[in-house]
Protein backbone atom coordinates (compact mmCIF):
# COMPACT_ATOMS: atom_id res chain seq x y z
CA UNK A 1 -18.74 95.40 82.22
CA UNK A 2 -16.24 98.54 83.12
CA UNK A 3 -17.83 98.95 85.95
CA UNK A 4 -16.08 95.60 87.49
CA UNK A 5 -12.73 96.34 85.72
CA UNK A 6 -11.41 96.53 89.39
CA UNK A 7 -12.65 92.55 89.89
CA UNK A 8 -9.62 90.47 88.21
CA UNK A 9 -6.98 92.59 90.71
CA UNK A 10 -9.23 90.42 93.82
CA UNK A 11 -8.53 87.49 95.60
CA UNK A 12 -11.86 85.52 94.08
CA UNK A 13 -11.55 82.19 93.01
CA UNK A 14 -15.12 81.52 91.90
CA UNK A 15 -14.77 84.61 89.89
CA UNK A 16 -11.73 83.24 88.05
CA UNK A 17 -9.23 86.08 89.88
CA UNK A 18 -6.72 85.50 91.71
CA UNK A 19 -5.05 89.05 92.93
CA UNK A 20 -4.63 89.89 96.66
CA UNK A 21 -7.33 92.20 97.33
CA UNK A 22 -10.86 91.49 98.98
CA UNK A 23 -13.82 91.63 96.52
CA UNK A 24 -15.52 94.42 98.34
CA UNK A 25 -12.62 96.53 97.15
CA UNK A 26 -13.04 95.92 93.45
CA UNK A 27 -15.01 99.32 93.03
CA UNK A 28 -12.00 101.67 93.98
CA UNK A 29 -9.41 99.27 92.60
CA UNK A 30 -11.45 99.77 89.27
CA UNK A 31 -11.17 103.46 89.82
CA UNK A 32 -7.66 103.36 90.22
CA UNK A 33 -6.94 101.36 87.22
CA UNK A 34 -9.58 103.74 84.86
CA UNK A 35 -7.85 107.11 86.70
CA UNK A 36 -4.68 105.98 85.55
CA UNK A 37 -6.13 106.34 81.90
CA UNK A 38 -7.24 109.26 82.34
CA UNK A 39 -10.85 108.25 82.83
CA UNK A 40 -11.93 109.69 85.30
CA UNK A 41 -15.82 109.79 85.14
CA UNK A 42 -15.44 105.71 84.12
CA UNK A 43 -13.44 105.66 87.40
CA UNK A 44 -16.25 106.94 89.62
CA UNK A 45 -18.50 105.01 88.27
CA UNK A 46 -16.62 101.45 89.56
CA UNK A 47 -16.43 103.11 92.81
CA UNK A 48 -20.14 104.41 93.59
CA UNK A 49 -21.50 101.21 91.86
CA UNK A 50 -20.68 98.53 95.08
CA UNK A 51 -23.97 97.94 96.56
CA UNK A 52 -26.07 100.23 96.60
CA UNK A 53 -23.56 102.60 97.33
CA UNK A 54 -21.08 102.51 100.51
CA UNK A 55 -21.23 105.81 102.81
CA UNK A 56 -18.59 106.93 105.18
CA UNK A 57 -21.10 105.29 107.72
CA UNK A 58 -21.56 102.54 106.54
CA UNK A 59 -17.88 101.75 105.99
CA UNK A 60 -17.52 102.86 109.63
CA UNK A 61 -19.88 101.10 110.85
CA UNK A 62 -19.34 97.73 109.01
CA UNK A 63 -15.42 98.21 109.34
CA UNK A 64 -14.72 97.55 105.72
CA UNK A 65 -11.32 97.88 104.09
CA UNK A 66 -12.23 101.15 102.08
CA UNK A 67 -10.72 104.40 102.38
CA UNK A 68 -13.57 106.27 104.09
CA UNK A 69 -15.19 108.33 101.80
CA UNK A 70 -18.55 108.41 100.62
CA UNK A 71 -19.18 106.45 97.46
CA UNK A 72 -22.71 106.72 96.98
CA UNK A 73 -23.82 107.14 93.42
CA UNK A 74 -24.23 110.67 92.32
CA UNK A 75 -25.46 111.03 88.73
CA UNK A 76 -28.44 109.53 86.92
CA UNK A 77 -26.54 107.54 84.95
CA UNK A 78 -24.49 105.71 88.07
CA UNK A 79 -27.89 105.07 89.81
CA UNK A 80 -28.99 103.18 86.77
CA UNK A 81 -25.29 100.96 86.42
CA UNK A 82 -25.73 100.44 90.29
CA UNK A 83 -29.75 99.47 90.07
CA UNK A 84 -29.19 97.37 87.08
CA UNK A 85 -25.84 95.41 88.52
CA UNK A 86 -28.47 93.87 91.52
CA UNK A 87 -30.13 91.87 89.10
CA UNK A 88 -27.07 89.23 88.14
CA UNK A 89 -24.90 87.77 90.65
CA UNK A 90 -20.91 86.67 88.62
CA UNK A 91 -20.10 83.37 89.29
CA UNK A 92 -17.11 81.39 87.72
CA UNK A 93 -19.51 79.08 85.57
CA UNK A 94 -21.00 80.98 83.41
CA UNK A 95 -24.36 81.08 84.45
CA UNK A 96 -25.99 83.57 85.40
CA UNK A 97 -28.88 83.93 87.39
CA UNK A 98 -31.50 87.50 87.36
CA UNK A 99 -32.71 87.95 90.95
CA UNK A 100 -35.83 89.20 91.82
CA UNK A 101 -36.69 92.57 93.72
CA UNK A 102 -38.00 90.60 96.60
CA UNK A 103 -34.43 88.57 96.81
CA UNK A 104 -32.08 91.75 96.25
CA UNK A 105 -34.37 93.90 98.93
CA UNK A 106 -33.67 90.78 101.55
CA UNK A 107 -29.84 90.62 100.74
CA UNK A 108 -30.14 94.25 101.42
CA UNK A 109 -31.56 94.49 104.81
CA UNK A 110 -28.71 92.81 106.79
CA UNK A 111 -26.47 96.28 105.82
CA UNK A 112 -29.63 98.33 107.04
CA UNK A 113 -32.78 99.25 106.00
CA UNK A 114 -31.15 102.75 104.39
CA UNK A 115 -29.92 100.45 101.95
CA UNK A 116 -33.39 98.75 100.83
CA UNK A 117 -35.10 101.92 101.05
CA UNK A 118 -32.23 103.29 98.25
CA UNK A 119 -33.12 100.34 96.42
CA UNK A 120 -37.01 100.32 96.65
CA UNK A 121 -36.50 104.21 95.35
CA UNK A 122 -34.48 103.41 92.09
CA UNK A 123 -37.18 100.56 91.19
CA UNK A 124 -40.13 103.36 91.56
CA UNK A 125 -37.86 105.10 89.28
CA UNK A 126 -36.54 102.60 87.22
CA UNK A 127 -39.12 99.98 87.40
């Protein structure tokens, strides 16, 4: 759950939060907030876990509100808190529901197929 720390400072009703911010920026927000502790490792991981990663390119090329930097995951243990956070969606009610490879790998395609192919890699890996 650290990972979303960043999520309650977010404009996202369904979600319960009601800050300012757009969800997509949840990931540095998170970093922020964990940096400020002195966490710093904890604080990369919120940022590199959106996605499947965001690039420079991609926030480019999808004009999103992020400082443009690439926040891909790095480490092992990133890839496995950004794999494993595609199988639940949050929603405000409680429920929860586990998507399957075949739904995460189509919600991936309209940000390029880059982003599948990362994907497709980490369940080779991770199975």
């Amino acid at each position: 759950m650290l990972h979303d720390i960043g999520i309650f400072l977010t404009d996202s009703p369904g979600l319960d939060c009601h800050g300012t911010e757009p969800y997509i920026r949840h990931g540095i927000l998170g970093r922020a907030t964990l940096d400020a502790l002195g966490h710093l490792r904890h604080g990369l991981v919120c940022e590199r876990h959106v996605g499947v990663g965001i690039s420079v390119e991609d926030i480019r090329r999808f004009n999103l509100p992020l400082p443009e930097r690439d926040m891909r995951p790095v480490s092992i243990e990133e890839e496995i808190i950004c794999y494993a956070d595609k199988f639940f969606s949050k929603n405000g009610g409680g429920a929860s529901h586990e998507k399957t490879v075949a739904e995460i790998v189509e919600s991936l395609q309209r940000y390029g197929a880059d982003q599948a192919e990362r994907f497709m890699r980490w369940v080779e890996l991770f199975g």
